[in-house]
Protein backbone atom coordinates (compact mmCIF):
# COMPACT_ATOMS: atom_id res chain seq x y z
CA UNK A 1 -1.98 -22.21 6.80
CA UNK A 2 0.03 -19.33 7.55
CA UNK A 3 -1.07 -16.03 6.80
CA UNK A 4 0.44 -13.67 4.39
CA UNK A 5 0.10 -9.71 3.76
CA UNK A 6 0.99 -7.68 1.39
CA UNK A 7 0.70 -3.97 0.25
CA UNK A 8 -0.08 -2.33 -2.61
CA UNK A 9 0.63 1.37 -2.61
CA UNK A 10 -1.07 2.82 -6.14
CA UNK A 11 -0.91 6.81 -7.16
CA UNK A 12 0.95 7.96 -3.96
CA UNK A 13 2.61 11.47 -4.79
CA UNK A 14 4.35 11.74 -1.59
CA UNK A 15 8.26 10.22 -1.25
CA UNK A 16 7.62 10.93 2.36
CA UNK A 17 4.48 8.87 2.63
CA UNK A 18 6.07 6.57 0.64
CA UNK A 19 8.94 5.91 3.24
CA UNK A 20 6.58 6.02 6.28
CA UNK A 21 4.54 3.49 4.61
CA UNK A 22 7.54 0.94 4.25
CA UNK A 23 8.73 1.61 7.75
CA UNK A 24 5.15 0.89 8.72
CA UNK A 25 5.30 -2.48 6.47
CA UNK A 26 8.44 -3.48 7.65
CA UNK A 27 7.59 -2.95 11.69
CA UNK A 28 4.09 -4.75 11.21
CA UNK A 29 6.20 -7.63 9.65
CA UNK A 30 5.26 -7.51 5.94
CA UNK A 31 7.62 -8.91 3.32
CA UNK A 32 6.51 -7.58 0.54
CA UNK A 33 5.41 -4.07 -0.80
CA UNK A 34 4.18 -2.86 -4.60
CA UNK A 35 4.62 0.54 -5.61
CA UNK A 36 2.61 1.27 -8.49
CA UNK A 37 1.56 3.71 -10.94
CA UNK A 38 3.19 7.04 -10.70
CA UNK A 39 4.31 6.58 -6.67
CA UNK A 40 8.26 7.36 -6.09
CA UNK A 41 9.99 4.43 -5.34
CA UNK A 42 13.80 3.90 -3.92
CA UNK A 43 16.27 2.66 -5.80
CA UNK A 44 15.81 -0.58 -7.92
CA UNK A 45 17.98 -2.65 -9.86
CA UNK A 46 18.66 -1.30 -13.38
CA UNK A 47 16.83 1.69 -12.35
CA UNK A 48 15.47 3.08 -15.64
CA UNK A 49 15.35 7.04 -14.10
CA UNK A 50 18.26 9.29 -13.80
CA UNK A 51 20.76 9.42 -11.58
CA UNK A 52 20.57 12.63 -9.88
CA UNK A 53 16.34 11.73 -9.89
CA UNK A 54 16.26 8.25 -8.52
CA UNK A 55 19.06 9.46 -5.78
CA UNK A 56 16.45 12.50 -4.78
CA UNK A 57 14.03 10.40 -4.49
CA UNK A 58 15.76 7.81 -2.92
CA UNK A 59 16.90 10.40 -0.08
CA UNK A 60 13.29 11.67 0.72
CA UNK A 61 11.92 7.91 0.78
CA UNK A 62 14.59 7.43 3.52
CA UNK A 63 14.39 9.92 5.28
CA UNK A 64 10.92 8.45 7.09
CA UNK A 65 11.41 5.03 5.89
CA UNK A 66 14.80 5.36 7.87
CA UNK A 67 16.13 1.87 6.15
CA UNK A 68 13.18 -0.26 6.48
CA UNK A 69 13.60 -0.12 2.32
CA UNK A 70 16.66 -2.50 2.86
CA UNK A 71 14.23 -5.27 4.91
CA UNK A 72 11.49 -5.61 2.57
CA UNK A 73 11.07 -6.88 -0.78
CA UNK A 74 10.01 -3.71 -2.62
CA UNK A 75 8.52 -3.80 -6.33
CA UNK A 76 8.04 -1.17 -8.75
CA UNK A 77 5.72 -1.13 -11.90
CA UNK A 78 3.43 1.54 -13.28
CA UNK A 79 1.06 -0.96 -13.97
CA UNK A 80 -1.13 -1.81 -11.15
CA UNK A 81 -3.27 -4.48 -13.32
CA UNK A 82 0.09 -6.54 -13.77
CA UNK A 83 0.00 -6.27 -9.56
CA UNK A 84 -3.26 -7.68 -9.04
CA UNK A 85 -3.17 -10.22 -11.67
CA UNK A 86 0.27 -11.69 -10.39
CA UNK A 87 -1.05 -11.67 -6.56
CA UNK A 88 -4.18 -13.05 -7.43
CA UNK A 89 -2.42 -15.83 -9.52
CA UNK A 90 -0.94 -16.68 -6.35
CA UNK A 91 -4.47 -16.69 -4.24
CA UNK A 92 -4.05 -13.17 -2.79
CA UNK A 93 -7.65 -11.50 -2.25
CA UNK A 94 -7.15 -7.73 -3.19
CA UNK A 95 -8.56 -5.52 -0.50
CA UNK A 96 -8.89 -1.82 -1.34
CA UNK A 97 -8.92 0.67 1.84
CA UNK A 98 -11.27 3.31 0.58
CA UNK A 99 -14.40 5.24 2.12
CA UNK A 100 -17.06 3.81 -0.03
CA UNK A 101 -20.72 2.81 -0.01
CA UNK A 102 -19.82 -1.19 -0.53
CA UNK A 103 -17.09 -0.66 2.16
CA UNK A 104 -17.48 -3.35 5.18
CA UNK A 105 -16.00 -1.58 8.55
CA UNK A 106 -12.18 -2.86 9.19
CA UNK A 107 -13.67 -4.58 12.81
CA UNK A 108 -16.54 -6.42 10.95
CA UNK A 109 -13.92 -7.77 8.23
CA UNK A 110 -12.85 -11.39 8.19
CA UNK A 111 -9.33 -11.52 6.34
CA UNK A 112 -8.53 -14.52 4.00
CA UNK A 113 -5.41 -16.12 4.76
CA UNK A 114 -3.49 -14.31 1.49
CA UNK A 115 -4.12 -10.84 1.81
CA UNK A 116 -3.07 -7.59 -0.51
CA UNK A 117 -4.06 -4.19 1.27
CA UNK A 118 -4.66 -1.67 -1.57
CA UNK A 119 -3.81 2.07 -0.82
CA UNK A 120 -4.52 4.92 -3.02
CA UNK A 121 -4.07 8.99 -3.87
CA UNK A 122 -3.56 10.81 -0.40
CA UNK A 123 -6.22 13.11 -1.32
CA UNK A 124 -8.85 11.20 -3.70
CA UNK A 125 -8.29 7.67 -2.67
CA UNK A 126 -8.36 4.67 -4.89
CA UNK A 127 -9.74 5.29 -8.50
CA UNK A 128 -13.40 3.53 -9.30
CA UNK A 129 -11.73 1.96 -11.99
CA UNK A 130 -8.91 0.20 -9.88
CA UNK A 131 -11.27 -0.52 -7.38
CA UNK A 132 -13.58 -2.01 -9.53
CA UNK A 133 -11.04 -4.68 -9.41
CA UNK A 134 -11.21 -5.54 -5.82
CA UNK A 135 -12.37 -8.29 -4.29
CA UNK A 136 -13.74 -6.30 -1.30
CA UNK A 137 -13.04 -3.13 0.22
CA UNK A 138 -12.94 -2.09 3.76
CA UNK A 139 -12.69 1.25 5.43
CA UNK A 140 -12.06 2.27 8.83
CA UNK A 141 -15.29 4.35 10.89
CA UNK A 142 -14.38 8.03 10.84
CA UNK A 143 -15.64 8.92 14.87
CA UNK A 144 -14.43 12.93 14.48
CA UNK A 145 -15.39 15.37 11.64
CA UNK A 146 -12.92 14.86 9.37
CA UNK A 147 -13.91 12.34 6.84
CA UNK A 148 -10.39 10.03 6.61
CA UNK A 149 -7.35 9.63 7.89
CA UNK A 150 -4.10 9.85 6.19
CA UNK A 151 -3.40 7.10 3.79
CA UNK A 152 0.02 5.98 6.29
CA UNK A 153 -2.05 6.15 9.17
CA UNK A 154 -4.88 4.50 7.79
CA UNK A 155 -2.81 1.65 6.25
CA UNK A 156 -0.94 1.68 9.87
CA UNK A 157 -4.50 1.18 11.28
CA UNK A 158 -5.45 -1.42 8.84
CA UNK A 159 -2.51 -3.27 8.49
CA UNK A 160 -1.84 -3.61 12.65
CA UNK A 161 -5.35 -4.76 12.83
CA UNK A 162 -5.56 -7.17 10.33
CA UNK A 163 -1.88 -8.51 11.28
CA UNK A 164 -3.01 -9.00 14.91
């Protein structure tokens, strides 16, 4: 069976970490990206904001996604339960990326053939509650003094080695 990843980017305040993470997506060969809770998203169909809004937005997403939006299949929903419930319908295993004492290291981790890679707040990470609702989480060992990595380079780290 081939294998499938996805990403699920929850919380993100960042347009510009929202349009590196899609050009990361698209370049590691992903299909498929969720944007979730209050993370900027580009333009959708019957995009509910306003205009002059969704096109700011939309302009700052692109400036580091640099049209990887138009390759991937990118969903928007506030509701991140919807997300996991859908994917798991569909035999996804929800993996959150998160410093935490259950954590197993990204090198030690076996990857199921249907994968979602969960990514959360750039500064607090995922919320207990929404990782409560993983089926494993995984976190990559910090060698330096600083205690994580930015959430695009540590989904670029992630995502490259569980793609490979």
């Amino acid at each position: 069976m081939a294998q499938s990843t996805v990403l699920i980017a929850h919380n993100l305040r960042s347009a510009h970490n929202v349009g590196s993470l899609l050009r990361t997506a698209e370049g590691l060969g992903l299909k498929s990206v969720y944007l979730t809770g209050y993370t900027p998203y580009p333009i959708i169909k019957d995009d509910p904001r306003l205009p002059h809004i969704r096109n700011k937005i939309d302009m700052q997403i692109h400036k580091t996604a640099l049209d990887a939006e138009k390759y991937l299949d990118v969903t928007f929903t506030e509701n991140i339960e919807s997300v996991i419930n859908e994917l798991r319908q569909d035999n996804y295993s929800i993996v959150g990326l998160e410093l935490d004492n259950q954590a197993v290291d990204l090198k030690d981790y076996r990857r199921p053939n249907k994968l979602a890679l969960l990514v959360g707040r750039e500064v607090e990470g995922i919320e207990p509650e929404v990782l409560e609702q993983c089926d494993q989480i995984i976190q990559i060992p910090m060698r330096g003094q600083k205690e994580s990595f930015n959430v695009v380079q540590a989904a670029a780290i992630a995502l490259y080695t569980l793609t490979n």
